[in-house]
C-alpha atoms as a PDB file:
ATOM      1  CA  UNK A   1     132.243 140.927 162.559  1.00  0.00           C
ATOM      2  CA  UNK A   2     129.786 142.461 160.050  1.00  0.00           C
ATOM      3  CA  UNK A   3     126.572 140.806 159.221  1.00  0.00           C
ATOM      4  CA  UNK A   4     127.309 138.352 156.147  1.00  0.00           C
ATOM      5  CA  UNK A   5     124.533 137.656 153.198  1.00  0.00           C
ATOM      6  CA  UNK A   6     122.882 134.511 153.574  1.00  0.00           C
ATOM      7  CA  UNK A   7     124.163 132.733 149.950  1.00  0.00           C
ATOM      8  CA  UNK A   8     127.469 132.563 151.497  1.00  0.00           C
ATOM      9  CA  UNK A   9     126.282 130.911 155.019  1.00  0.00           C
ATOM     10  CA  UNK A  10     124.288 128.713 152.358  1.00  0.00           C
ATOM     11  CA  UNK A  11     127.019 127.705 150.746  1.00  0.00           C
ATOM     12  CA  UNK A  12     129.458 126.736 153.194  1.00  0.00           C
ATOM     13  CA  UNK A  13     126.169 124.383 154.512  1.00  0.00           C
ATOM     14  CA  UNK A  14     125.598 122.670 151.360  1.00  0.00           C
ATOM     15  CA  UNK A  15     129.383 121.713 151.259  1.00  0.00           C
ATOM     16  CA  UNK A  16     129.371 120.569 154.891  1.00  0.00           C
ATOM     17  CA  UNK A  17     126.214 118.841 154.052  1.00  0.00           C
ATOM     18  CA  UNK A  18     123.844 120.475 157.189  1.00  0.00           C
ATOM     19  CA  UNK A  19     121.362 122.891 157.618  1.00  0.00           C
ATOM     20  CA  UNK A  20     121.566 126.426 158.816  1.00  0.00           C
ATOM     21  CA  UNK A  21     118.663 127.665 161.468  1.00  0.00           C
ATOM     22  CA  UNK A  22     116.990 130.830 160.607  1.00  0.00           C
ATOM     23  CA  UNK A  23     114.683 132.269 163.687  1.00  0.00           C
ATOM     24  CA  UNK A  24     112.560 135.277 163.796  1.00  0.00           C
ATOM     25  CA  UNK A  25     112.708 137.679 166.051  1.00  0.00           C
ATOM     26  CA  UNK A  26     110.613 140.610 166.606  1.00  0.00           C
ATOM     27  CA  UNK A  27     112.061 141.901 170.217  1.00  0.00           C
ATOM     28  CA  UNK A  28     115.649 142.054 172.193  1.00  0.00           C
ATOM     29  CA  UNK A  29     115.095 138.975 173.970  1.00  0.00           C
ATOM     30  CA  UNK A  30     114.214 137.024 170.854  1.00  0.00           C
ATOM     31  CA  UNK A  31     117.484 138.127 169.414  1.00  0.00           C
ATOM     32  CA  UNK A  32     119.387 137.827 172.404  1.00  0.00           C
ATOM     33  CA  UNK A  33     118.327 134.160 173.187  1.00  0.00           C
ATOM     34  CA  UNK A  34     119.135 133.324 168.943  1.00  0.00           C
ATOM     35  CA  UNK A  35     122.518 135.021 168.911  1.00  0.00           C
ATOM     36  CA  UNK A  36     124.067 133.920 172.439  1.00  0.00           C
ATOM     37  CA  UNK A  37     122.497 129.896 171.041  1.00  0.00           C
ATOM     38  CA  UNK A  38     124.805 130.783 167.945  1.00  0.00           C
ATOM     39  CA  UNK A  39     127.751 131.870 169.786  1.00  0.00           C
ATOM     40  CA  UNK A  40     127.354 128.163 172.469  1.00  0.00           C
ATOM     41  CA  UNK A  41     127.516 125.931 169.503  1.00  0.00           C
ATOM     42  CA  UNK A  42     130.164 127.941 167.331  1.00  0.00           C
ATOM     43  CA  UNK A  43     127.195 127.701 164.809  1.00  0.00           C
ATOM     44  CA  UNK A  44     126.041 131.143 161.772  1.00  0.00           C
ATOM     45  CA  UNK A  45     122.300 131.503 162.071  1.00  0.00           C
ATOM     46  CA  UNK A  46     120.080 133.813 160.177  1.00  0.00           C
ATOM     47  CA  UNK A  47     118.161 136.218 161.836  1.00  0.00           C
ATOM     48  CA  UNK A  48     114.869 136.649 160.141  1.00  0.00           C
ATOM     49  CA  UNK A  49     112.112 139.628 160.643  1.00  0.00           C
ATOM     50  CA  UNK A  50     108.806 139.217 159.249  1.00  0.00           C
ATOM     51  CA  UNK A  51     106.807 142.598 157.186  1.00  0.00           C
ATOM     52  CA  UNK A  52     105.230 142.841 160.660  1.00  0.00           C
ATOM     53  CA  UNK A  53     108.691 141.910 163.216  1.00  0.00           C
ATOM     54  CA  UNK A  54     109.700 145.355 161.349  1.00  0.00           C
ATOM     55  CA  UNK A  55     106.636 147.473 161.931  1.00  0.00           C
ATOM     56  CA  UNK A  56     106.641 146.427 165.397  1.00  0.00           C
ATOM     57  CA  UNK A  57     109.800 146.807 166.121  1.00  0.00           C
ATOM     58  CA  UNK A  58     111.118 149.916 163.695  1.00  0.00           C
ATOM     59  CA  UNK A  59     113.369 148.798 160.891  1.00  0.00           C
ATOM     60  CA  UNK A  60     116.274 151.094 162.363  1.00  0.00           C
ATOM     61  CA  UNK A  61     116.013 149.671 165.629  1.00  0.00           C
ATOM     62  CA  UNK A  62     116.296 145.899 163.788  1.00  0.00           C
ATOM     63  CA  UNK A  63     119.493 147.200 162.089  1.00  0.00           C
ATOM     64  CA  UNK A  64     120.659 148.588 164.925  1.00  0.00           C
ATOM     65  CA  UNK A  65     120.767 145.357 166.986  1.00  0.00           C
ATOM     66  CA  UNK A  66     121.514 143.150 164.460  1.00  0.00           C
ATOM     67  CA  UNK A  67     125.162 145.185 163.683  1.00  0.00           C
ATOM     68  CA  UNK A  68     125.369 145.126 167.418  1.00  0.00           C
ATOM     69  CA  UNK A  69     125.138 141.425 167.918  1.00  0.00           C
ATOM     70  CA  UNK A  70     127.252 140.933 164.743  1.00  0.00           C
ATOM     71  CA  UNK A  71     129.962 142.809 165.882  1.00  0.00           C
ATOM     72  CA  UNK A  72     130.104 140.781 169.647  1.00  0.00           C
ATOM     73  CA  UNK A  73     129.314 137.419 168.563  1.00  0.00           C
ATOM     74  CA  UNK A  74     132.409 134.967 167.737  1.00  0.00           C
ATOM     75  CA  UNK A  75     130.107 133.789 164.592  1.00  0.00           C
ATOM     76  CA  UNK A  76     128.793 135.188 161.351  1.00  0.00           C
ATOM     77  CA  UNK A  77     125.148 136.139 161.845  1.00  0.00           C
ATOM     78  CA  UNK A  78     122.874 137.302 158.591  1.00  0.00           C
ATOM     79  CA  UNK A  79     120.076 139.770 158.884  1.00  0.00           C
ATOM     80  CA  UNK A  80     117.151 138.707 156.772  1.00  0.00           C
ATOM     81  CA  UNK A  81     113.891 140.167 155.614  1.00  0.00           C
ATOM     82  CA  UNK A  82     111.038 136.865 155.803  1.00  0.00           C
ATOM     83  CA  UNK A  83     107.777 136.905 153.107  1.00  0.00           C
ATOM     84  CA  UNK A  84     109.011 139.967 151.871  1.00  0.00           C
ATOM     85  CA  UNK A  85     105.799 141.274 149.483  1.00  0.00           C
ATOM     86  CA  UNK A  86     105.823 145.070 149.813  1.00  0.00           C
ATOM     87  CA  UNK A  87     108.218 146.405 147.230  1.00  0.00           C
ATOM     88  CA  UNK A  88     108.630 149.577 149.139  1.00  0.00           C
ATOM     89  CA  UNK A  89     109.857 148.070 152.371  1.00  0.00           C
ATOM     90  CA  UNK A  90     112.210 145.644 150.480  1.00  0.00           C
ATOM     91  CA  UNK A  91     113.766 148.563 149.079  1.00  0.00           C
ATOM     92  CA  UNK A  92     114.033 149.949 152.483  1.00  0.00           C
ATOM     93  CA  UNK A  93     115.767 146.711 154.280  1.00  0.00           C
ATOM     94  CA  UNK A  94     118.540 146.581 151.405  1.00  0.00           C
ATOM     95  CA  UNK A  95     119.233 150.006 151.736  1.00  0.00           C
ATOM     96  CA  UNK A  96     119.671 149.749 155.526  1.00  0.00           C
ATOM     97  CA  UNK A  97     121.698 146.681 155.621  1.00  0.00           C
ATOM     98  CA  UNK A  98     119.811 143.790 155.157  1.00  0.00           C
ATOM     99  CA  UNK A  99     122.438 140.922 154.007  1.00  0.00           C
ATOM    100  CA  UNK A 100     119.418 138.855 152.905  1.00  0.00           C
ATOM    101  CA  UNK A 101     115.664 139.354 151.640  1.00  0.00           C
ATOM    102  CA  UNK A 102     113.186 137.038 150.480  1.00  0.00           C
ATOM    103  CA  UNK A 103     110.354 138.207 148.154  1.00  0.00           C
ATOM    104  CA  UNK A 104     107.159 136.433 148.252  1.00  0.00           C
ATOM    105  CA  UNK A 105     105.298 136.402 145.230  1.00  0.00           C
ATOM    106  CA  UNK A 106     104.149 133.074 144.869  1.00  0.00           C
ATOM    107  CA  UNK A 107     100.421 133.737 145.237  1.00  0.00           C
ATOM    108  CA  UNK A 108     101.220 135.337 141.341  1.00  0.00           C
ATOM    109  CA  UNK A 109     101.236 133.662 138.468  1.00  0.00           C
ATOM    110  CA  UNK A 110     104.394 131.693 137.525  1.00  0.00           C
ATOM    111  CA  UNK A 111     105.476 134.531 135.036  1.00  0.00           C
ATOM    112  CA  UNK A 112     104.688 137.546 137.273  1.00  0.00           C
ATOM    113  CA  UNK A 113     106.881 135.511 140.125  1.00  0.00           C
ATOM    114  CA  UNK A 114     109.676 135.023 137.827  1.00  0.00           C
ATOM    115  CA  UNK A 115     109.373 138.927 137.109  1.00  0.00           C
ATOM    116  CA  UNK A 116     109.250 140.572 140.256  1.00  0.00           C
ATOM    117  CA  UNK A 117     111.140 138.068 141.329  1.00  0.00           C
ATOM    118  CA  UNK A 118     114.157 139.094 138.698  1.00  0.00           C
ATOM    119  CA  UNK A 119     113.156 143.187 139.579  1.00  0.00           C
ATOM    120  CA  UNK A 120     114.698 142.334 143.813  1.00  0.00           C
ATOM    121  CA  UNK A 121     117.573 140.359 142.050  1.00  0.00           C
ATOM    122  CA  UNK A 122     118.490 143.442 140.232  1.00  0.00           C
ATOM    123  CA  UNK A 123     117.924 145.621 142.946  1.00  0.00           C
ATOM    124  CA  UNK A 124     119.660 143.681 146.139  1.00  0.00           C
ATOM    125  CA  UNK A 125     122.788 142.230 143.536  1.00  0.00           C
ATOM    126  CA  UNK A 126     124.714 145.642 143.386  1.00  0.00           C
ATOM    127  CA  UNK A 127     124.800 145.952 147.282  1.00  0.00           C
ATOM    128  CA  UNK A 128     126.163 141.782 147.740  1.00  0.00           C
ATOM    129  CA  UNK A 129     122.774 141.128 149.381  1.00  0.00           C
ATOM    130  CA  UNK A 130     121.347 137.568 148.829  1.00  0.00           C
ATOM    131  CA  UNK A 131     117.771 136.940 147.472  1.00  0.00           C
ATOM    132  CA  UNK A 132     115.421 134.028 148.456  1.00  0.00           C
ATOM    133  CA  UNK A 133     111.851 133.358 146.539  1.00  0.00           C
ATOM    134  CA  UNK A 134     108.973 130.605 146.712  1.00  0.00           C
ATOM    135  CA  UNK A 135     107.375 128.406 144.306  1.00  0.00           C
ATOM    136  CA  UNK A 136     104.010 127.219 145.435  1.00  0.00           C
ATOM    137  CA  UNK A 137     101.976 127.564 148.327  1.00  0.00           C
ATOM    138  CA  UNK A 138     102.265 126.555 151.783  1.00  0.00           C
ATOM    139  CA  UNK A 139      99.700 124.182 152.957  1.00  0.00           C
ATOM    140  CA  UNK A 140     100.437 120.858 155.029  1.00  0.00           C
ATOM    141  CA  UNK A 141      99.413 117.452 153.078  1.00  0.00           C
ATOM    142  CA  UNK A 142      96.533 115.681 154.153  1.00  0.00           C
ATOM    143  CA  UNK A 143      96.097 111.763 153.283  1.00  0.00           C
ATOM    144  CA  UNK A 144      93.177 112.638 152.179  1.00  0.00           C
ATOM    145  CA  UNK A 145      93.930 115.930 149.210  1.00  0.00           C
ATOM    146  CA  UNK A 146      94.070 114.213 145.400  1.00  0.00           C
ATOM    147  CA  UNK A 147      96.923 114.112 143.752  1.00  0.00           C
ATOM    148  CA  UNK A 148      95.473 116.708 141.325  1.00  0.00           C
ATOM    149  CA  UNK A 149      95.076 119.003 144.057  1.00  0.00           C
ATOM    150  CA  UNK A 150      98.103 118.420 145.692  1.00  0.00           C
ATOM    151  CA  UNK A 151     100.064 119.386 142.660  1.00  0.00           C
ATOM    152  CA  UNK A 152      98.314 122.371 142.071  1.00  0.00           C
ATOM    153  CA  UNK A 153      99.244 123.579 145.365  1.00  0.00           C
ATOM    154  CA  UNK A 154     102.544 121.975 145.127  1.00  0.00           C
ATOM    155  CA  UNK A 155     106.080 122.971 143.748  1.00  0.00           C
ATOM    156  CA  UNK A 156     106.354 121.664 140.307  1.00  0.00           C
ATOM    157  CA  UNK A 157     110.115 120.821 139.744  1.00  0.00           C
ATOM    158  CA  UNK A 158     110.494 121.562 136.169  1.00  0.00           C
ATOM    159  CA  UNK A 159     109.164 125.055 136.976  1.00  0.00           C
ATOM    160  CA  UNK A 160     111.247 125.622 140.135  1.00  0.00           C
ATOM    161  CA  UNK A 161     114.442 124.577 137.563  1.00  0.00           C
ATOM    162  CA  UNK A 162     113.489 127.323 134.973  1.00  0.00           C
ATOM    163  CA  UNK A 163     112.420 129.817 138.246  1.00  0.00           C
ATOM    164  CA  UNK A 164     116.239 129.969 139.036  1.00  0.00           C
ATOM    165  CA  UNK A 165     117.547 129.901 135.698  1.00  0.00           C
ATOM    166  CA  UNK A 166     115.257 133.698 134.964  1.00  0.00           C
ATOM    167  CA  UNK A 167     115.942 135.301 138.091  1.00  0.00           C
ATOM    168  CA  UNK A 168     118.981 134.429 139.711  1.00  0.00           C
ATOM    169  CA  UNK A 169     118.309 133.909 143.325  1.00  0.00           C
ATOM    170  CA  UNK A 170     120.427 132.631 145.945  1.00  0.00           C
ATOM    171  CA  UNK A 171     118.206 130.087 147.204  1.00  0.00           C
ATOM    172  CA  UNK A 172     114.611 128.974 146.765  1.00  0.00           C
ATOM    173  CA  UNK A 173     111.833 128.129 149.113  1.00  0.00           C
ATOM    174  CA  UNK A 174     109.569 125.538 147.527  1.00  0.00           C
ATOM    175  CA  UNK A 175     106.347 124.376 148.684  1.00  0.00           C
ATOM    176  CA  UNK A 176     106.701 120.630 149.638  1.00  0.00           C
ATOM    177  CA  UNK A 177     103.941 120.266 152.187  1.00  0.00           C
ATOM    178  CA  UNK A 178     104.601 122.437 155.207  1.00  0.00           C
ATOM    179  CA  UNK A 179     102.482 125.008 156.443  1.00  0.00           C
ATOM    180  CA  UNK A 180     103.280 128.417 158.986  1.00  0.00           C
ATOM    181  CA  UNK A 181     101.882 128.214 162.267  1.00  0.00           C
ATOM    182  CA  UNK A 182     101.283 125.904 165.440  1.00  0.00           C
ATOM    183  CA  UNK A 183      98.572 123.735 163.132  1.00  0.00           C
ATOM    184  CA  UNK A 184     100.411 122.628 159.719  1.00  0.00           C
ATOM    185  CA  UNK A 185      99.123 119.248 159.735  1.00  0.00           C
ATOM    186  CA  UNK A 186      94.658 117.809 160.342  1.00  0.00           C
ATOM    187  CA  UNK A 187      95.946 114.526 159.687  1.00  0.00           C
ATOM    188  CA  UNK A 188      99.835 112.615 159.393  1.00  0.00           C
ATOM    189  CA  UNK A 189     102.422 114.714 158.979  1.00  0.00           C
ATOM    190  CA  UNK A 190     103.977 114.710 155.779  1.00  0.00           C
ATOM    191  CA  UNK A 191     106.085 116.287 153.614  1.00  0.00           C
ATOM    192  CA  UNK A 192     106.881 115.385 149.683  1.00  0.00           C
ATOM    193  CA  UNK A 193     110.277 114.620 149.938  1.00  0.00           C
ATOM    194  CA  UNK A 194     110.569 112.959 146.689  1.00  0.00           C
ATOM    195  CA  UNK A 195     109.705 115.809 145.683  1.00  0.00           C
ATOM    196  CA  UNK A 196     111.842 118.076 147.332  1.00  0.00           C
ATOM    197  CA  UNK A 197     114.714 115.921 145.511  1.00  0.00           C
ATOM    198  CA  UNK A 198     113.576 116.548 142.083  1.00  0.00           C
ATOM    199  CA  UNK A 199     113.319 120.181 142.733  1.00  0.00           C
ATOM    200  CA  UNK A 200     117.551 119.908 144.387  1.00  0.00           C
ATOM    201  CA  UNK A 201     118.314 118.382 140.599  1.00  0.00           C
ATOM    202  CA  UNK A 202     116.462 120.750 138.551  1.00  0.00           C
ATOM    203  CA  UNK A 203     117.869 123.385 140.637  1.00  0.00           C
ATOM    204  CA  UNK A 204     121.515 122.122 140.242  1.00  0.00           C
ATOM    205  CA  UNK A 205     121.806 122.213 144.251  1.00  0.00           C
ATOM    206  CA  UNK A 206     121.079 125.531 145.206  1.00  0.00           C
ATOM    207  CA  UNK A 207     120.178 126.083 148.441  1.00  0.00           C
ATOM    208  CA  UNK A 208     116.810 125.186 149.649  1.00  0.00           C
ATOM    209  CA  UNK A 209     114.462 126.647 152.081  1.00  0.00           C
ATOM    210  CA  UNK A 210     111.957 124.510 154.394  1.00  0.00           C
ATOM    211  CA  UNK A 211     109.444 127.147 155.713  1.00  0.00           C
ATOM    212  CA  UNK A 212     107.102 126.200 158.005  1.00  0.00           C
ATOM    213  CA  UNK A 213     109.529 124.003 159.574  1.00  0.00           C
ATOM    214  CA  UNK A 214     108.769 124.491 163.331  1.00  0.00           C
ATOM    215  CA  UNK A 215     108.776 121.703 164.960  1.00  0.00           C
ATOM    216  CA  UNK A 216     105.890 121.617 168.219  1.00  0.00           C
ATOM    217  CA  UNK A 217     108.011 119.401 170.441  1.00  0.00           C
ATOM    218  CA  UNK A 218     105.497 117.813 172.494  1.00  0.00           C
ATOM    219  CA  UNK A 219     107.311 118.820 176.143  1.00  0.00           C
ATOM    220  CA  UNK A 220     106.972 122.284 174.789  1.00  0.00           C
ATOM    221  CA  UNK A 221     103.103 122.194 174.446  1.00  0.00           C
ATOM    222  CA  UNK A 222     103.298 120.230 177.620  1.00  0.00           C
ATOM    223  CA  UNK A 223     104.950 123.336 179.146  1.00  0.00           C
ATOM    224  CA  UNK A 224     102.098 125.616 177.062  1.00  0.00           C
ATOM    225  CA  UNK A 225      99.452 123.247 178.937  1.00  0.00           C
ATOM    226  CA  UNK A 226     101.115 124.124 182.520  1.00  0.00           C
ATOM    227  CA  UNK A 227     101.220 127.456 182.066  1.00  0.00           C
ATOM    228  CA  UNK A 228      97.404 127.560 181.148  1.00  0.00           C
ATOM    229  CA  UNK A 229      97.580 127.895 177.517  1.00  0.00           C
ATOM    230  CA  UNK A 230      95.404 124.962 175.717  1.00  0.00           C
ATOM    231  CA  UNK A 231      96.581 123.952 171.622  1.00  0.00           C
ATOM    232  CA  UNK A 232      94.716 121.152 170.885  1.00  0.00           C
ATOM    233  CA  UNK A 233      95.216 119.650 167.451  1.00  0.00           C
ATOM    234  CA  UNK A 234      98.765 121.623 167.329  1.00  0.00           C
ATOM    235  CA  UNK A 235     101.430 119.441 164.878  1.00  0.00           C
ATOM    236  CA  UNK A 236     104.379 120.651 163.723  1.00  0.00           C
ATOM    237  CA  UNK A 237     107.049 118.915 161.756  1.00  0.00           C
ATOM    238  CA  UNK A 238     108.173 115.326 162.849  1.00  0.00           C
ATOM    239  CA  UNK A 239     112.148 115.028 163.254  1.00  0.00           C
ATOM    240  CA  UNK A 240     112.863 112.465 161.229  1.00  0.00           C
ATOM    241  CA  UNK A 241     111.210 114.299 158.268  1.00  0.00           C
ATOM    242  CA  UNK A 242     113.242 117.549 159.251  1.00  0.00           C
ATOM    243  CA  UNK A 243     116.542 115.030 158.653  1.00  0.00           C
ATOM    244  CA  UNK A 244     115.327 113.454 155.804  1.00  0.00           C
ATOM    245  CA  UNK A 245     114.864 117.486 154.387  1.00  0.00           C
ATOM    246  CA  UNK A 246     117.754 117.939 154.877  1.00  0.00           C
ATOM    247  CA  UNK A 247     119.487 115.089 153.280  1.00  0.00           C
ATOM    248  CA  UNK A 248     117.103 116.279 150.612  1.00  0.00           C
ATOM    249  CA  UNK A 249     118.716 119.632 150.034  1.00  0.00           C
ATOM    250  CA  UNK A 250     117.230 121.397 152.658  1.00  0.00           C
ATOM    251  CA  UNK A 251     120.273 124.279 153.639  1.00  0.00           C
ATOM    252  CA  UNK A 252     117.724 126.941 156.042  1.00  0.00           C
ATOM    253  CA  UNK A 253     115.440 125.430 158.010  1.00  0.00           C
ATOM    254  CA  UNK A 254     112.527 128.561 159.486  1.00  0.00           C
ATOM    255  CA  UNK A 255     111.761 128.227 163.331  1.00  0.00           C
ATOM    256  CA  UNK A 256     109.351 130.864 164.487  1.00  0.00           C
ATOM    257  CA  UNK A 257     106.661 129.170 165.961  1.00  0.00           C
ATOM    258  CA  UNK A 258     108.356 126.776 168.474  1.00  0.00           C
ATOM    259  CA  UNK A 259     110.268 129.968 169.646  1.00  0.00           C
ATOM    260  CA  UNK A 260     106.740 131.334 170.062  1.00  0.00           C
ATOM    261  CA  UNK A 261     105.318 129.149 172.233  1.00  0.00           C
ATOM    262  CA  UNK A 262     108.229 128.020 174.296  1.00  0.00           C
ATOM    263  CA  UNK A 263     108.645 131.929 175.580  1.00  0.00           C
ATOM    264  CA  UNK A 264     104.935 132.304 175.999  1.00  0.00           C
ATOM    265  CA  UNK A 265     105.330 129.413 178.535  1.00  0.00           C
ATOM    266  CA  UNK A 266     108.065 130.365 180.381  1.00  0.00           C
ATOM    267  CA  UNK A 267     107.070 133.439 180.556  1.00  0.00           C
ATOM    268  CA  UNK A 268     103.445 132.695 181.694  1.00  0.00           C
ATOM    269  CA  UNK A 269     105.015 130.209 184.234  1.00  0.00           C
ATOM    270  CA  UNK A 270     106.575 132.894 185.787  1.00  0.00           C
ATOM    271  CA  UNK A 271     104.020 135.255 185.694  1.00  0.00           C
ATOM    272  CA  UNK A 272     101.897 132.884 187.850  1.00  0.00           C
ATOM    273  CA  UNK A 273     103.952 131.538 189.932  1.00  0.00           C
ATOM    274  CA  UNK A 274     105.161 134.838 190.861  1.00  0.00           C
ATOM    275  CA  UNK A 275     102.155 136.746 191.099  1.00  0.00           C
ATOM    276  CA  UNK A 276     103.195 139.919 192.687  1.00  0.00           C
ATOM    277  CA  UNK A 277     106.844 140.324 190.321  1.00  0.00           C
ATOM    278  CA  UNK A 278     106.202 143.528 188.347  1.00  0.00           C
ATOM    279  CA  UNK A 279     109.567 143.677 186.845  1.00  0.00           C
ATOM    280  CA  UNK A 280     109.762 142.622 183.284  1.00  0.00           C
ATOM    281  CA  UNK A 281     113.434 141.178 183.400  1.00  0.00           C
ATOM    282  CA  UNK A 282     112.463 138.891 186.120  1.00  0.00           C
ATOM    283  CA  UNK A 283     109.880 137.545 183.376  1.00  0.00           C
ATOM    284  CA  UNK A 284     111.338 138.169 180.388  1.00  0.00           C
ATOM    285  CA  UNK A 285     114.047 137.066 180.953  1.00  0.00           C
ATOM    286  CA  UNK A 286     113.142 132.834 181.915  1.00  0.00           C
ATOM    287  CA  UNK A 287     111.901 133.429 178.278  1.00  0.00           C
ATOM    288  CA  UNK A 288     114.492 134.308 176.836  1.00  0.00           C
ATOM    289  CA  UNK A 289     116.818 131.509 178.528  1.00  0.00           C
ATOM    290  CA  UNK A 290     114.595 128.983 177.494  1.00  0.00           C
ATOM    291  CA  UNK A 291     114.180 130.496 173.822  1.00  0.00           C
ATOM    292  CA  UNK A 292     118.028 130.287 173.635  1.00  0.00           C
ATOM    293  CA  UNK A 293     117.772 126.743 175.360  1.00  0.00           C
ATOM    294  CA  UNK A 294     115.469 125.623 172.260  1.00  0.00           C
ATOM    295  CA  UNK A 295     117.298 127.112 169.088  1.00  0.00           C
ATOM    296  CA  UNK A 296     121.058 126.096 170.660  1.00  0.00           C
ATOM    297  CA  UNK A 297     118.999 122.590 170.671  1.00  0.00           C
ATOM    298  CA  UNK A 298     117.873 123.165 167.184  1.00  0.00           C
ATOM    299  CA  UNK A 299     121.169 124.026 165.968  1.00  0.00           C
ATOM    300  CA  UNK A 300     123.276 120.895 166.990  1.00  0.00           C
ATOM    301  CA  UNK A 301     119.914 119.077 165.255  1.00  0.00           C
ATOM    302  CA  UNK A 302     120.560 120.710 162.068  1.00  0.00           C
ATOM    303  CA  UNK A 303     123.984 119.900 162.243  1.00  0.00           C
ATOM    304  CA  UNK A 304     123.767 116.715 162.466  1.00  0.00           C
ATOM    305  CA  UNK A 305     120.846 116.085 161.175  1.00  0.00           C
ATOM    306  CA  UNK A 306     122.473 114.783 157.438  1.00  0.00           C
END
């Protein structure tokens, strides 16, 4: 099976009324654990690289791995470029084989967005490749931010309906109230989901984007503590506000950081408690099982989570 763009994964979500799971990966065993996950629950996903998941790991050697997990797993998977803001290297995912980038220019102004927003729709359109963009900026609500400033940070939905309406992208990524990282949240969790809705109708139901979405289940820091590694103050998204996303018009749902921390545990588990192993399957490898363990967990969430 080729690698599919991501509007038409998006799609066939927003009819069934769930959420796909996209989840970075920057090595084999992060893309090993996402696309066997896929393949146990009969589930697409989106496999996302960040600017830096491609330095690191070589954009041919991405492409490479993504065709060949495409072409073994029973399920259509989607290769996607994540905070895309270098022109250059957006150019270079499309041309080799990318089904899906995102450009991030929402630290622009509004009309700067909207144009180099257009200048990827025009370039990734010819070769059936899907586009994703953001509207405001990510930064998790506090009870204690005005509403002044929590608009300026904020999508604002009338903007996010003329956004789509001048470029054309596939789906949109709008700032609600999430932040990236293990820390999104100094005080309640919450996200704008009235929001969120107004954006889904000014939109006309295009597919949304929660970034920022990961989760921090609290056995998984638990398992961080065990191993030695201390996050105090980490918060990630609450489930119930993932579902009521989703209900929302949430259709991709980003998980990087819970994949993070739930292989640096099992992998620092093992390290200890096997101090003289030397061979990195034998600890790579508990990482990656548990990795796949949490995103085949994630998936069945999203699926039912409308």
């Amino acid at each position: 099976m080729k690698l599919a763009p991501a509007r038409e994964l998006l799609d066939a979500a927003v009819s069934g009324g769930y959420a796909l799971g996209a989840f970075n990966f920057s090595n084999l065993e992060f893309l090993q654990a996402i696309v066997e996950a896929a393949g146990d629950t009969d589930t697409p996903v989106i496999l996302a690289t960040s600017e830096g998941a491609v330095k690191y790991a070589g954009l041919d050697n991405i492409v490479a791995l993504a065709r060949a997990a495409a072409a073994r797993c029973p399920v259509p998977l989607c290769l996607h470029l994540d905070h895309g803001q270098n022109m250059d290297l957006i150019r270079a995912c499309i041309a080799a084989g990318y089904t899906s980038v995102m450009i991030d220019a929402s630290d622009l102004p509004f009309t700067e967005n909207v144009e180099k927003t257009a200048a990827v729709v025009r370039l990734a359109r010819p070769r059936g490749v899907s586009v994703e963009a953001e509207l405001g900026r990510l930064v998790g609500i506090e009870d204690s931010v005005r509403v002044e400033e929590r608009d300026a940070v904020l999508v604002d939905p009338a903007e996010a309906g003329e956004f789509v309406r001048r470029t054309g992208v596939d789906s949109l990524a709008p700032a609600v109230g999430t932040a990236h990282g293990a820390f999104k949240f100094k005080g309640d969790p919450r996200l704008d989901l009235a929001r969120l809705e107004q954006v889904r109708e000014a939109t006309r139901g295009l597919p949304l984007v929660l970034h920022g979405a990961s989760s921090v289940p609290t056995e998984v820091l638990k398992a961080c503590r065990a191993a030695g590694v201390e996050l105090p103050g980490a918060k990630g998204v609450p489930a119930d506000q993932l579902r009521a996303a989703v209900r929302a018009g949430v259709a991709k749902v980003n998980t990087d950081t819970d994949l993070r921390l739930t292989f640096l545990a099992a992998v620092r588990s093992t390290i200890v408690g096997r101090p003289g192993e030397f061979d990195p399957r034998r600890y790579l490898g508990p990482g990656r099982d548990a990795v796949q363990a949490l995103v085949r967990e994630r998936i069945r969430f999203l699926r039912r989570a409308s």
